[in-house]
C-alpha atoms as a PDB file:
ATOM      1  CA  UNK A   1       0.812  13.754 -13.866  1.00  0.00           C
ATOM      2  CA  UNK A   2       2.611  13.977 -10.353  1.00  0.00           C
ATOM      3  CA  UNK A   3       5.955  12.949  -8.874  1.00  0.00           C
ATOM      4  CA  UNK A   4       6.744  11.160  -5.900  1.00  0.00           C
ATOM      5  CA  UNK A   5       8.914  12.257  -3.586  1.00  0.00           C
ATOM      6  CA  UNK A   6      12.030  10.579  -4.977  1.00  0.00           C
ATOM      7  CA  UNK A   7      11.080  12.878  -8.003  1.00  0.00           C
ATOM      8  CA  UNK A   8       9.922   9.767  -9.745  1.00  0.00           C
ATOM      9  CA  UNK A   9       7.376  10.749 -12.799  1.00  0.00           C
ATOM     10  CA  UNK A  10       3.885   8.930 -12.699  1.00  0.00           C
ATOM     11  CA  UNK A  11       0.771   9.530 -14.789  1.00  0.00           C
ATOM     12  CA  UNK A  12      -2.625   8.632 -14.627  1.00  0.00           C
ATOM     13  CA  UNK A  13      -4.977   8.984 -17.959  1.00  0.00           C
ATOM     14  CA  UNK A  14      -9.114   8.588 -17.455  1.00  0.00           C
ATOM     15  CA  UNK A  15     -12.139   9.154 -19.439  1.00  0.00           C
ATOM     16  CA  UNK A  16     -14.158  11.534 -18.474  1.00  0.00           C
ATOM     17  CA  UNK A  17     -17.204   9.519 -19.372  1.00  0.00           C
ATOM     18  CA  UNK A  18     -16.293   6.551 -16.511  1.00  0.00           C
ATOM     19  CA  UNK A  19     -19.338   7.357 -13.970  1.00  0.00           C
ATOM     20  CA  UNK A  20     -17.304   6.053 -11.070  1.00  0.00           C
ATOM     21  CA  UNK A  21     -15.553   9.565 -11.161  1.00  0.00           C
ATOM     22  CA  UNK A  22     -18.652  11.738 -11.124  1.00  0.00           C
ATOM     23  CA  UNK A  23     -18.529  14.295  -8.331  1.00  0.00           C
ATOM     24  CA  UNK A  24     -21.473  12.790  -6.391  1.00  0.00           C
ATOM     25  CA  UNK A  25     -19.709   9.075  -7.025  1.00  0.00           C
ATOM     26  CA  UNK A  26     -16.317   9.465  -6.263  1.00  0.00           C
ATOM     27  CA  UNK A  27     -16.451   8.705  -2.641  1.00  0.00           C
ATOM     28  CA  UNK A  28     -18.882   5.764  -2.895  1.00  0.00           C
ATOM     29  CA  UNK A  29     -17.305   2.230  -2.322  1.00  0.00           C
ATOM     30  CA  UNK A  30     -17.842  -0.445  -4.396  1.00  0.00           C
ATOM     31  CA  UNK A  31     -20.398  -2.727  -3.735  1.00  0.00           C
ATOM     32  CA  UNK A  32     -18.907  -5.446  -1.642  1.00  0.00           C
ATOM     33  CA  UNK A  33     -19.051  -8.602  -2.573  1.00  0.00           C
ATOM     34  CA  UNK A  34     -19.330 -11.454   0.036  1.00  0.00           C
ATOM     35  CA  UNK A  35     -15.938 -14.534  -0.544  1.00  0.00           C
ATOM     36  CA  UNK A  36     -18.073 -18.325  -0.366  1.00  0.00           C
ATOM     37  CA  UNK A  37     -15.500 -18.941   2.889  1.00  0.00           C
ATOM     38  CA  UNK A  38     -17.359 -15.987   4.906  1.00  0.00           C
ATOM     39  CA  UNK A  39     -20.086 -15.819   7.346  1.00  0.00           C
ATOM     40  CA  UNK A  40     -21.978 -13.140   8.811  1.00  0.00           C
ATOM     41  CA  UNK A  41     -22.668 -13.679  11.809  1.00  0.00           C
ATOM     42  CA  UNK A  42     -24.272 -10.596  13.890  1.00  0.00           C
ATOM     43  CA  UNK A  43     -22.520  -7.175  12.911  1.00  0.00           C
ATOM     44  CA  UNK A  44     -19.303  -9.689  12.364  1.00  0.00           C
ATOM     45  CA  UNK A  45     -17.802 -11.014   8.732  1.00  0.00           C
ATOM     46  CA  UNK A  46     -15.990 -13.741   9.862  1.00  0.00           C
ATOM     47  CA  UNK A  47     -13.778 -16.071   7.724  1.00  0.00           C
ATOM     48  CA  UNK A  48     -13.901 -19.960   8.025  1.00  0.00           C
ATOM     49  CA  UNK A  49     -10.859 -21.554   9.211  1.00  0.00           C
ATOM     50  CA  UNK A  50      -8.358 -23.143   6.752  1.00  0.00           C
ATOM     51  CA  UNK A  51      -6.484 -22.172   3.642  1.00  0.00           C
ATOM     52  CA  UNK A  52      -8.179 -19.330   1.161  1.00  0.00           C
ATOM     53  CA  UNK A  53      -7.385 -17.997  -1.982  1.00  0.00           C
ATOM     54  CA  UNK A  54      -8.609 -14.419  -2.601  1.00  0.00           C
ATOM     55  CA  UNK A  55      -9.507 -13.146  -6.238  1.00  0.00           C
ATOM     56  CA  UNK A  56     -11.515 -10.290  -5.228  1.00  0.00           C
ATOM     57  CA  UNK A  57     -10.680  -7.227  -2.566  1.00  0.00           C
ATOM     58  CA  UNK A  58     -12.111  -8.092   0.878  1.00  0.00           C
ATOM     59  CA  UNK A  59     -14.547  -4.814   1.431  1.00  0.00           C
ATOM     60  CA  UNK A  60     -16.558  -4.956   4.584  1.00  0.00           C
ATOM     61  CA  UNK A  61     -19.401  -2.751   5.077  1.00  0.00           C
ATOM     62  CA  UNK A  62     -19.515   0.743   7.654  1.00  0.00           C
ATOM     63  CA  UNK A  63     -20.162  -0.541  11.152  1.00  0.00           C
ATOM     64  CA  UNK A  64     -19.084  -4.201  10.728  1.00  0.00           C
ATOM     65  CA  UNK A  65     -15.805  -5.957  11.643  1.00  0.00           C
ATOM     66  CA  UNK A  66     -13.520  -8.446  10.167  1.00  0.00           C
ATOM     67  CA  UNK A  67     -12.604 -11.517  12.318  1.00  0.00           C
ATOM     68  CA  UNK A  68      -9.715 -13.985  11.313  1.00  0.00           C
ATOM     69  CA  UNK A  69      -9.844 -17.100  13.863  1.00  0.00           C
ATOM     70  CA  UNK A  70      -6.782 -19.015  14.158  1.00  0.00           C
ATOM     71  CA  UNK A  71      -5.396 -21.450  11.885  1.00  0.00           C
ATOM     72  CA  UNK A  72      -6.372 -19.491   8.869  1.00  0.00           C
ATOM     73  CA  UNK A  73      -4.450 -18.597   5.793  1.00  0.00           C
ATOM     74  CA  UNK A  74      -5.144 -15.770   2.954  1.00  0.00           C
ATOM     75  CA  UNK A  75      -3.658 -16.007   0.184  1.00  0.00           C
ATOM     76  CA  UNK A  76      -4.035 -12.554  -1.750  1.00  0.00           C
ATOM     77  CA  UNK A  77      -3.928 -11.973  -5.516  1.00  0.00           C
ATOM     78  CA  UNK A  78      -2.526  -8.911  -6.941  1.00  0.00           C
ATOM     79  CA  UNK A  79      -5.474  -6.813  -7.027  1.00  0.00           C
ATOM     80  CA  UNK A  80      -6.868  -6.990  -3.490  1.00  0.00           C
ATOM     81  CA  UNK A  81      -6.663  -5.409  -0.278  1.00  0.00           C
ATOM     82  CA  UNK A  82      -8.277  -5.604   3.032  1.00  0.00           C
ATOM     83  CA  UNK A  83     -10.786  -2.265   3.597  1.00  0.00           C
ATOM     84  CA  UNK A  84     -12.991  -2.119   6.435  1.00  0.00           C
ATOM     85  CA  UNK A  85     -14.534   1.629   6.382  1.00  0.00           C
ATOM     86  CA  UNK A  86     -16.161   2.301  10.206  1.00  0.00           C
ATOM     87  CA  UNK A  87     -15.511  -0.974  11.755  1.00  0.00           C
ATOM     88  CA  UNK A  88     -12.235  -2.588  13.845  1.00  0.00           C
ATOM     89  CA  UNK A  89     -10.824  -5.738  12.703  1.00  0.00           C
ATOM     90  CA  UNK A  90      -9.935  -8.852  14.967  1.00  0.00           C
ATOM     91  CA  UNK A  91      -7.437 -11.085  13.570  1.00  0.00           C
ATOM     92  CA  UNK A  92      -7.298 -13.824  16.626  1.00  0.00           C
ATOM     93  CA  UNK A  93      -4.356 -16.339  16.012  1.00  0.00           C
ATOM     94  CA  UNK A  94      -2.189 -18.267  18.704  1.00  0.00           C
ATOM     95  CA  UNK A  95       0.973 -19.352  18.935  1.00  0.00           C
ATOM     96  CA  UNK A  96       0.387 -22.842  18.074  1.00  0.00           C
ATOM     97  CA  UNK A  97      -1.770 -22.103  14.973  1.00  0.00           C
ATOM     98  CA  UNK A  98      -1.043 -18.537  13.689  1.00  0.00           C
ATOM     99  CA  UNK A  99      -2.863 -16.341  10.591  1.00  0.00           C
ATOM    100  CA  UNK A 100      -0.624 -16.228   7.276  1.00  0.00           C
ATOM    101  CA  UNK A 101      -1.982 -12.850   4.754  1.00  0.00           C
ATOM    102  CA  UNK A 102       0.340 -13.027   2.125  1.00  0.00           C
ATOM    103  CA  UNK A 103       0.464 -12.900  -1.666  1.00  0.00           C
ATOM    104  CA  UNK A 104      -0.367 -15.701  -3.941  1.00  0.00           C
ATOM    105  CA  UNK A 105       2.821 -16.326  -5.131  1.00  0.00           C
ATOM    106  CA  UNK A 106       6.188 -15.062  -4.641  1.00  0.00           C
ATOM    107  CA  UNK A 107       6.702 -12.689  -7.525  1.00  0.00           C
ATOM    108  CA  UNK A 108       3.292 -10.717  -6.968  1.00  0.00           C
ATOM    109  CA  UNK A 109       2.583  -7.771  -4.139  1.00  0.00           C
ATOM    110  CA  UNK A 110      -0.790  -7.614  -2.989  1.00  0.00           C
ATOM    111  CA  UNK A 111      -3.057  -4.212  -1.985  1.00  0.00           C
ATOM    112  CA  UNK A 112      -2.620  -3.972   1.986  1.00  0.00           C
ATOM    113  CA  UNK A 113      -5.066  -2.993   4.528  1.00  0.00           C
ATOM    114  CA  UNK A 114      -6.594   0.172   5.194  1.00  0.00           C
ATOM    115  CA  UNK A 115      -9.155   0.395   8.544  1.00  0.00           C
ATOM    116  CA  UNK A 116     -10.945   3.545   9.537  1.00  0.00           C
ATOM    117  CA  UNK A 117     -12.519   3.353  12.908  1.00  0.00           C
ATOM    118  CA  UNK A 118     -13.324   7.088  12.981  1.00  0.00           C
ATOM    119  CA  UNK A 119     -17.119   6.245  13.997  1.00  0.00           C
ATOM    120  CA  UNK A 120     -16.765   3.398  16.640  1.00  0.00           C
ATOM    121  CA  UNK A 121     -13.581   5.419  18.871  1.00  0.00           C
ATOM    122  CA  UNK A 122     -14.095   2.888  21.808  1.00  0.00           C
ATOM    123  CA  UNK A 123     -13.726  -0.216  19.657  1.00  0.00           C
ATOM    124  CA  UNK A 124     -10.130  -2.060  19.560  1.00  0.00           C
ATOM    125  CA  UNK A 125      -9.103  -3.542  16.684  1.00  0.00           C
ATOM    126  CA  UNK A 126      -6.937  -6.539  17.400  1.00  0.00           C
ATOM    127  CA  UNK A 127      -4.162  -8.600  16.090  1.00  0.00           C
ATOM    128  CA  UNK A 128      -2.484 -11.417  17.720  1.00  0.00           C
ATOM    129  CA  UNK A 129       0.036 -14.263  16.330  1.00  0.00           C
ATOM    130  CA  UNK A 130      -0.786 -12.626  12.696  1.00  0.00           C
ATOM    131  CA  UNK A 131       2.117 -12.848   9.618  1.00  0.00           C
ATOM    132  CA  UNK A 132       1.414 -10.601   6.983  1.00  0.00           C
ATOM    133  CA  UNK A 133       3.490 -10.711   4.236  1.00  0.00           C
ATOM    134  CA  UNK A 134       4.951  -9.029   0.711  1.00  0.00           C
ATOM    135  CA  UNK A 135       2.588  -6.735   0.207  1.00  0.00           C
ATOM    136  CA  UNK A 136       2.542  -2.589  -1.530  1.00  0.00           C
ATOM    137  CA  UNK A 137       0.843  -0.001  -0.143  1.00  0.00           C
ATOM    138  CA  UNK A 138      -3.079   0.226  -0.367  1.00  0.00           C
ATOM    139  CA  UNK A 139      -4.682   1.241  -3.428  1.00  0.00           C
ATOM    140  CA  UNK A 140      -8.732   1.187  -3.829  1.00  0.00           C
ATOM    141  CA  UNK A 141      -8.477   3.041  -7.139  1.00  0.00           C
ATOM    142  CA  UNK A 142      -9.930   5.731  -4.987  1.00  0.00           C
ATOM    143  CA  UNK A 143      -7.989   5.939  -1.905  1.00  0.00           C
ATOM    144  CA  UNK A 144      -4.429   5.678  -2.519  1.00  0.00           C
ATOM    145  CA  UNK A 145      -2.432   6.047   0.642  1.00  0.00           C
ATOM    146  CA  UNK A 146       1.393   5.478   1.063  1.00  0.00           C
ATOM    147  CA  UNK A 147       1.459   3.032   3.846  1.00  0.00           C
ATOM    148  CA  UNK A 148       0.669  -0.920   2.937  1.00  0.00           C
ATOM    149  CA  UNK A 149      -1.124  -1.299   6.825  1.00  0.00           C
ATOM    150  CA  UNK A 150      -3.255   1.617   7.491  1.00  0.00           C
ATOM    151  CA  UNK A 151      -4.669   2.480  10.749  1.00  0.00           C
ATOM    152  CA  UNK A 152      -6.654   5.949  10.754  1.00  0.00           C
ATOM    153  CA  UNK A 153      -8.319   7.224  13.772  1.00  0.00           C
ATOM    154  CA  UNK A 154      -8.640   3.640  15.413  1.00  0.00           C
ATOM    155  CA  UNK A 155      -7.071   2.057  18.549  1.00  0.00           C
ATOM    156  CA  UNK A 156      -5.164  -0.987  18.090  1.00  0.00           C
ATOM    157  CA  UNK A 157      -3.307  -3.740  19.667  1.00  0.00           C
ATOM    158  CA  UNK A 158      -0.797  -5.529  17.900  1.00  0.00           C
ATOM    159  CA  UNK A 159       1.092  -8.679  19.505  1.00  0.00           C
ATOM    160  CA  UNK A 160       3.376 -11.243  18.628  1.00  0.00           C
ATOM    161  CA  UNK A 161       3.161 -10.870  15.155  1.00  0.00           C
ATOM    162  CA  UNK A 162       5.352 -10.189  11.976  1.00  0.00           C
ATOM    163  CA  UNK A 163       5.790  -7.966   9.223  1.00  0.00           C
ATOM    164  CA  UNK A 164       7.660  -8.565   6.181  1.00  0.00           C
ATOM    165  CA  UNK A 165       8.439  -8.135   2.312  1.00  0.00           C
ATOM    166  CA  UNK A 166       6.416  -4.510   2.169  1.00  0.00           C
ATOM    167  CA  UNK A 167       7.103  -2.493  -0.693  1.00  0.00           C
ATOM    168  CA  UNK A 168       5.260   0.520   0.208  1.00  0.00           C
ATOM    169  CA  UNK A 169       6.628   3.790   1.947  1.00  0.00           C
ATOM    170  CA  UNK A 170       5.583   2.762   5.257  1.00  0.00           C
ATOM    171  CA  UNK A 171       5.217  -0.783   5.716  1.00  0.00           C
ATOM    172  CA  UNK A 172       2.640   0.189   8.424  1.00  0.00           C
ATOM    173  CA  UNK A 173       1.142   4.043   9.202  1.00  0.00           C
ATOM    174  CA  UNK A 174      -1.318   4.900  12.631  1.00  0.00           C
ATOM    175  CA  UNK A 175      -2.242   7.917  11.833  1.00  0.00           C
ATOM    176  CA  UNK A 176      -4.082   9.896  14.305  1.00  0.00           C
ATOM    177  CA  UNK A 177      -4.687   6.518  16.084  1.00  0.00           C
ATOM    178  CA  UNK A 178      -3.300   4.956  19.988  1.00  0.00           C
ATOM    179  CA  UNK A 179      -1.629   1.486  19.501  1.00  0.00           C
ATOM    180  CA  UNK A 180      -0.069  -0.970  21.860  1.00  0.00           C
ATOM    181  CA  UNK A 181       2.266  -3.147  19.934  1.00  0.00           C
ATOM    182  CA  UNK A 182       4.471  -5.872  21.702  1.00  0.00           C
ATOM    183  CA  UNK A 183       6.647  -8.630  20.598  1.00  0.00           C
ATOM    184  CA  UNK A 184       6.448  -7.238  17.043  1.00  0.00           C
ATOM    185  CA  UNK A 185       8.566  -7.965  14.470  1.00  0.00           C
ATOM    186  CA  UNK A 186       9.375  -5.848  11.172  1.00  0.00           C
ATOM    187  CA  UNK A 187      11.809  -7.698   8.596  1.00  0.00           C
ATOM    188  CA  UNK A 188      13.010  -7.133   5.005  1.00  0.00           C
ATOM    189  CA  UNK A 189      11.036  -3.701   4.368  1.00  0.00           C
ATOM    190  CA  UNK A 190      11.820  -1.439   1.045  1.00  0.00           C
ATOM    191  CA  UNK A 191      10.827   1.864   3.359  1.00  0.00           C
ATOM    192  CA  UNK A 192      10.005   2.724   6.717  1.00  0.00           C
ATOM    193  CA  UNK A 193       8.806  -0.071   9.280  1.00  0.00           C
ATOM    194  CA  UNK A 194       6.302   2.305  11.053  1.00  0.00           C
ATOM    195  CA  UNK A 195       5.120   5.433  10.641  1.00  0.00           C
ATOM    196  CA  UNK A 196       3.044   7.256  13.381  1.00  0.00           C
ATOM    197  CA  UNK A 197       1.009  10.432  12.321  1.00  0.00           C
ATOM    198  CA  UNK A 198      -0.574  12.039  15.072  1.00  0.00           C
ATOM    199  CA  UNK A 199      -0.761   8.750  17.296  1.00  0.00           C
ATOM    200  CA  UNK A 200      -0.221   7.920  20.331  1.00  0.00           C
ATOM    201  CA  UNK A 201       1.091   4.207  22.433  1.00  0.00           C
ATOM    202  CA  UNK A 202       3.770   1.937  23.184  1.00  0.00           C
ATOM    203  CA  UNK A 203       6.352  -0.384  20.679  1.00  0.00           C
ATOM    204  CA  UNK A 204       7.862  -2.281  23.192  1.00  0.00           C
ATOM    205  CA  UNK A 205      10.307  -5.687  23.037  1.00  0.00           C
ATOM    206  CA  UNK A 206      10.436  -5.484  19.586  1.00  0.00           C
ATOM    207  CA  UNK A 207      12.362  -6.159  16.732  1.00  0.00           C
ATOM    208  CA  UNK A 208      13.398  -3.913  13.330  1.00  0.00           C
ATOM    209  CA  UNK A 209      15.883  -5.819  10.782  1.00  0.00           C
ATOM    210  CA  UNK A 210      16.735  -4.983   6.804  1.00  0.00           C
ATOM    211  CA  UNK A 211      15.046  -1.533   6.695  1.00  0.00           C
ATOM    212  CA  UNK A 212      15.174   0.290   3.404  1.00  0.00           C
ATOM    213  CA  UNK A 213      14.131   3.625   5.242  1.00  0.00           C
ATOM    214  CA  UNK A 214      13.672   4.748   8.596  1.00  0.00           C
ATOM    215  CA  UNK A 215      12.811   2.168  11.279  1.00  0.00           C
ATOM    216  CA  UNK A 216      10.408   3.908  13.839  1.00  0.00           C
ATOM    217  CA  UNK A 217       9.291   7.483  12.211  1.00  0.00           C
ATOM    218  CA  UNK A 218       7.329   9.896  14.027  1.00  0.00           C
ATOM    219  CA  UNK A 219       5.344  13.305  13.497  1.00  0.00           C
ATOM    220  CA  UNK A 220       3.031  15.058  16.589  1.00  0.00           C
ATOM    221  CA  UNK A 221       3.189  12.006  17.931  1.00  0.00           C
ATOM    222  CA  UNK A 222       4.398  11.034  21.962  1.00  0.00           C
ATOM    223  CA  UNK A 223       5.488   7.181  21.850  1.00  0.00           C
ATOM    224  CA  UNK A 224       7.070   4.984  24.346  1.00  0.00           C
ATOM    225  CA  UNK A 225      10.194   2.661  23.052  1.00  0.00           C
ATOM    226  CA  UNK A 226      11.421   0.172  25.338  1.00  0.00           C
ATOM    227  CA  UNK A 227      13.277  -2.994  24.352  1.00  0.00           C
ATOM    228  CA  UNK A 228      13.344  -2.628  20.850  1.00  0.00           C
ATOM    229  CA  UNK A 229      16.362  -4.076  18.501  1.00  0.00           C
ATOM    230  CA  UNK A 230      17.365  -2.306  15.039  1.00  0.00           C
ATOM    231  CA  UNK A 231      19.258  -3.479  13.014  1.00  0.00           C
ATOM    232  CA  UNK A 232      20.354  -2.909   9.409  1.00  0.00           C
ATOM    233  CA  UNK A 233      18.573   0.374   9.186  1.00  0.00           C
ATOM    234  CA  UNK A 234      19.700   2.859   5.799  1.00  0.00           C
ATOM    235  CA  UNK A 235      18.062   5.666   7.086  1.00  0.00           C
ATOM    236  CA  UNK A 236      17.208   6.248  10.815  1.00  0.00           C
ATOM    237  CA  UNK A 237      17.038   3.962  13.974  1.00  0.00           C
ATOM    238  CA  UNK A 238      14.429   6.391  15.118  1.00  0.00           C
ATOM    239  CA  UNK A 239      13.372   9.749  12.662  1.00  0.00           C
END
Protein backbone atom coordinates (compact mmCIF):
# COMPACT_ATOMS: atom_id res chain seq x y z
CA UNK A 1 0.00 0.00 0.00
CA UNK A 2 1.65 3.49 -0.86
CA UNK A 3 0.47 7.03 -1.56
CA UNK A 4 1.27 9.29 -4.18
CA UNK A 5 2.32 12.44 -3.68
CA UNK A 6 -1.09 14.13 -3.77
CA UNK A 7 -1.60 11.73 -0.72
CA UNK A 8 -3.75 9.64 -2.97
CA UNK A 9 -4.10 5.86 -1.45
CA UNK A 10 -3.13 2.97 -3.94
CA UNK A 11 -2.70 -0.75 -3.29
CA UNK A 12 -1.28 -3.49 -4.98
CA UNK A 13 -2.24 -7.30 -3.84
CA UNK A 14 0.06 -10.43 -5.42
CA UNK A 15 0.50 -14.01 -4.83
CA UNK A 16 3.38 -15.01 -3.67
CA UNK A 17 3.33 -18.11 -5.80
CA UNK A 18 3.42 -15.87 -9.37
CA UNK A 19 7.17 -16.89 -10.51
CA UNK A 20 7.52 -13.63 -12.37
CA UNK A 21 8.28 -12.08 -8.85
CA UNK A 22 10.96 -14.50 -7.74
CA UNK A 23 14.12 -12.70 -6.67
CA UNK A 24 16.26 -14.08 -9.53
CA UNK A 25 13.08 -13.16 -12.06
CA UNK A 26 12.06 -9.92 -11.21
CA UNK A 27 14.31 -8.01 -13.45
CA UNK A 28 13.94 -10.28 -16.50
CA UNK A 29 11.79 -8.82 -19.43
CA UNK A 30 9.30 -10.56 -21.00
CA UNK A 31 9.96 -12.39 -23.90
CA UNK A 32 9.33 -10.10 -26.79
CA UNK A 33 7.20 -10.89 -29.18
CA UNK A 34 7.78 -9.76 -32.84
CA UNK A 35 4.12 -7.45 -34.44
CA UNK A 36 3.48 -9.27 -38.34
CA UNK A 37 4.14 -5.33 -39.62
CA UNK A 38 7.97 -5.58 -38.37
CA UNK A 39 11.17 -6.42 -39.94
CA UNK A 40 14.49 -7.01 -38.70
CA UNK A 41 16.69 -5.90 -40.62
CA UNK A 42 20.49 -5.89 -39.22
CA UNK A 43 20.58 -4.85 -35.39
CA UNK A 44 17.30 -2.64 -36.55
CA UNK A 45 13.33 -3.53 -35.78
CA UNK A 46 11.85 -1.53 -38.19
CA UNK A 47 8.06 -1.04 -38.76
CA UNK A 48 6.43 -1.14 -42.30
CA UNK A 49 4.92 1.96 -43.44
CA UNK A 50 1.12 2.54 -43.16
CA UNK A 51 -1.56 2.35 -40.53
CA UNK A 52 -1.03 -0.33 -37.42
CA UNK A 53 -3.00 -1.40 -34.72
CA UNK A 54 -1.05 -2.60 -31.65
CA UNK A 55 -2.52 -5.35 -29.21
CA UNK A 56 0.63 -6.29 -27.65
CA UNK A 57 3.57 -3.95 -25.91
CA UNK A 58 6.31 -3.20 -28.49
CA UNK A 59 9.56 -4.74 -26.47
CA UNK A 60 12.74 -4.60 -28.44
CA UNK A 61 15.63 -6.55 -27.43
CA UNK A 62 19.22 -5.02 -25.52
CA UNK A 63 21.38 -3.62 -28.29
CA UNK A 64 18.73 -3.14 -31.02
CA UNK A 65 16.82 -0.01 -32.13
CA UNK A 66 13.39 0.91 -33.10
CA UNK A 67 12.92 2.75 -36.46
CA UNK A 68 9.52 4.44 -37.47
CA UNK A 69 9.85 5.64 -41.30
CA UNK A 70 7.54 8.24 -42.33
CA UNK A 71 4.03 7.97 -43.14
CA UNK A 72 3.38 5.54 -40.39
CA UNK A 73 0.66 5.40 -37.83
CA UNK A 74 0.41 3.35 -34.33
CA UNK A 75 -2.42 2.98 -32.99
CA UNK A 76 -1.89 1.72 -29.25
CA UNK A 77 -4.31 -0.31 -27.12
CA UNK A 78 -4.53 0.17 -23.50
CA UNK A 79 -2.04 -2.20 -22.37
CA UNK A 80 1.07 -1.34 -24.37
CA UNK A 81 4.00 0.73 -24.31
CA UNK A 82 7.07 1.28 -26.29
CA UNK A 83 10.39 -0.30 -24.25
CA UNK A 84 13.59 -0.49 -25.88
CA UNK A 85 16.19 -1.62 -22.97
CA UNK A 86 20.05 -0.74 -24.42
CA UNK A 87 19.19 0.52 -27.77
CA UNK A 88 18.18 4.33 -29.25
CA UNK A 89 15.11 4.69 -31.16
CA UNK A 90 14.72 6.57 -34.61
CA UNK A 91 11.35 7.72 -35.34
CA UNK A 92 12.09 9.45 -38.99
CA UNK A 93 8.91 11.40 -40.20
CA UNK A 94 8.74 14.63 -42.48
CA UNK A 95 6.74 17.31 -42.74
CA UNK A 96 4.72 16.18 -45.56
CA UNK A 97 4.02 12.67 -44.13
CA UNK A 98 4.49 12.70 -40.30
CA UNK A 99 4.32 9.54 -37.52
CA UNK A 100 0.90 9.50 -35.45
CA UNK A 101 1.48 7.10 -31.78
CA UNK A 102 -1.65 7.50 -30.24
CA UNK A 103 -4.32 5.45 -28.48
CA UNK A 104 -6.86 3.34 -30.15
CA UNK A 105 -9.65 5.25 -29.40
CA UNK A 106 -10.42 8.35 -27.68
CA UNK A 107 -11.54 7.24 -24.26
CA UNK A 108 -8.43 4.85 -23.62
CA UNK A 109 -4.63 6.01 -22.44
CA UNK A 110 -2.01 3.91 -23.63
CA UNK A 111 1.53 2.77 -21.65
CA UNK A 112 4.22 5.40 -23.03
CA UNK A 113 7.74 4.89 -23.86
CA UNK A 114 10.55 4.16 -21.77
CA UNK A 115 14.34 3.97 -23.64
CA UNK A 116 17.50 3.21 -21.76
CA UNK A 117 20.59 3.83 -23.75
CA UNK A 118 22.88 3.38 -20.73
CA UNK A 119 25.14 0.81 -22.84
CA UNK A 120 25.42 2.48 -26.35
CA UNK A 121 26.34 6.45 -24.76
CA UNK A 122 27.43 7.59 -28.34
CA UNK A 123 24.20 6.52 -30.03
CA UNK A 124 21.38 9.34 -30.71
CA UNK A 125 18.10 8.47 -30.52
CA UNK A 126 16.02 10.52 -32.90
CA UNK A 127 12.66 11.96 -33.45
CA UNK A 128 11.56 14.14 -36.18
CA UNK A 129 7.89 15.28 -37.44
CA UNK A 130 6.56 12.62 -34.67
CA UNK A 131 2.79 13.23 -32.83
CA UNK A 132 2.40 11.26 -29.93
CA UNK A 133 -0.65 11.39 -28.34
CA UNK A 134 -3.06 10.66 -25.01
CA UNK A 135 -1.07 8.54 -23.39
CA UNK A 136 -0.23 7.70 -19.05
CA UNK A 137 2.89 7.22 -17.81
CA UNK A 138 4.86 3.88 -18.49
CA UNK A 139 4.03 0.87 -16.69
CA UNK A 140 5.81 -2.69 -17.57
CA UNK A 141 4.26 -4.28 -14.49
CA UNK A 142 7.84 -4.12 -13.42
CA UNK A 143 9.11 -0.77 -14.07
CA UNK A 144 6.72 1.79 -13.16
CA UNK A 145 8.09 5.25 -13.69
CA UNK A 146 6.14 8.60 -13.42
CA UNK A 147 6.86 10.13 -16.72
CA UNK A 148 4.69 8.78 -19.96
CA UNK A 149 8.16 9.51 -22.39
CA UNK A 150 11.16 8.27 -20.67
CA UNK A 151 14.60 9.01 -21.65
CA UNK A 152 17.33 7.54 -19.13
CA UNK A 153 20.93 7.95 -19.72
CA UNK A 154 20.49 8.46 -23.61
CA UNK A 155 21.11 11.46 -25.94
CA UNK A 156 18.31 12.62 -27.92
CA UNK A 157 17.11 14.92 -30.53
CA UNK A 158 13.70 15.89 -30.71
CA UNK A 159 12.31 18.21 -33.67
CA UNK A 160 9.26 19.47 -34.96
CA UNK A 161 7.11 17.33 -33.21
CA UNK A 162 4.09 17.35 -30.72
CA UNK A 163 3.01 16.25 -27.51
CA UNK A 164 -0.38 16.02 -26.27
CA UNK A 165 -3.29 14.48 -24.05
CA UNK A 166 -0.57 12.90 -21.34
CA UNK A 167 -1.95 11.93 -18.20
CA UNK A 168 1.11 11.06 -16.41
CA UNK A 169 3.23 13.33 -13.97
CA UNK A 170 5.60 14.31 -16.53
CA UNK A 171 4.37 14.11 -19.90
CA UNK A 172 8.07 13.58 -20.85
CA UNK A 173 11.28 12.97 -18.20
CA UNK A 174 15.38 12.94 -19.52
CA UNK A 175 16.78 11.86 -16.78
CA UNK A 176 20.43 11.85 -16.57
CA UNK A 177 20.34 12.22 -20.42
CA UNK A 178 21.60 15.50 -23.09
CA UNK A 179 18.70 16.44 -25.49
CA UNK A 180 18.35 18.95 -28.25
CA UNK A 181 14.72 19.67 -28.75
CA UNK A 182 13.49 22.37 -31.33
CA UNK A 183 10.24 23.40 -32.72
CA UNK A 184 8.53 21.27 -30.04
CA UNK A 185 5.27 21.51 -29.05
CA UNK A 186 3.58 20.40 -25.61
CA UNK A 187 -0.39 20.84 -25.52
CA UNK A 188 -3.26 19.81 -23.20
CA UNK A 189 -1.01 17.98 -20.43
CA UNK A 190 -2.64 16.84 -16.85
CA UNK A 191 1.12 17.49 -15.21
CA UNK A 192 4.32 18.76 -16.09
CA UNK A 193 5.37 19.11 -19.91
CA UNK A 194 9.08 18.18 -19.22
CA UNK A 195 10.93 17.11 -16.62
CA UNK A 196 14.82 17.05 -16.71
CA UNK A 197 16.68 14.92 -14.00
CA UNK A 198 20.22 15.27 -14.16
CA UNK A 199 20.26 16.23 -18.02
CA UNK A 200 21.71 18.36 -19.90
CA UNK A 201 20.69 20.47 -23.70
CA UNK A 202 18.73 22.99 -25.34
CA UNK A 203 14.50 23.58 -25.65
CA UNK A 204 14.56 26.16 -28.00
CA UNK A 205 11.52 27.92 -30.29
CA UNK A 206 9.12 26.07 -28.61
CA UNK A 207 5.80 26.00 -27.51
CA UNK A 208 3.97 25.01 -23.85
CA UNK A 209 -0.03 25.52 -23.81
CA UNK A 210 -2.86 23.99 -21.17
CA UNK A 211 -0.37 22.70 -18.54
CA UNK A 212 -1.86 21.01 -15.52
CA UNK A 213 1.61 21.35 -13.66
CA UNK A 214 4.75 22.94 -14.23
CA UNK A 215 5.81 23.64 -17.83
CA UNK A 216 9.71 23.21 -18.00
CA UNK A 217 10.89 21.53 -14.47
CA UNK A 218 14.36 21.06 -13.63
CA UNK A 219 16.68 19.28 -10.93
CA UNK A 220 20.91 19.23 -11.29
CA UNK A 221 20.27 19.98 -14.48
CA UNK A 222 22.01 23.22 -16.74
CA UNK A 223 19.48 23.88 -19.78
CA UNK A 224 19.34 26.50 -22.36
CA UNK A 225 15.68 28.22 -23.06
CA UNK A 226 15.43 30.42 -25.90
CA UNK A 227 12.23 31.23 -27.77
CA UNK A 228 9.92 29.31 -25.95
CA UNK A 229 6.00 30.38 -25.46
CA UNK A 230 3.92 29.32 -22.20
CA UNK A 231 0.94 29.66 -21.89
CA UNK A 232 -1.87 28.54 -19.58
CA UNK A 233 0.50 27.10 -17.07
CA UNK A 234 -1.25 26.21 -13.19
CA UNK A 235 1.88 25.72 -11.70
CA UNK A 236 5.23 27.17 -12.99
CA UNK A 237 6.41 28.73 -16.37
CA UNK A 238 9.75 27.35 -15.39
CA UNK A 239 10.22 25.23 -11.68
Amino acid sequence: SYLNEDGKNYSVTERIENSDYIKDKFFNLSKPTINENIQIIGKKYVFNQGEHIIKKPIIIPSGYELLINEDTTLKMSANTFIMVKNGVIKFNGTKEKPIYIKSISEDSKWGGIYVNSKLHPNKKSTLKYVDISNFSYFDSKKIQLTGGINFINSNVELFNSSISKSSAEDAINFVNSKFNLESIKINDVISDGIDVDFGEGIINLSKFFKIGGDAIDFSGSSVLIKDVEIKDVKDKAVS
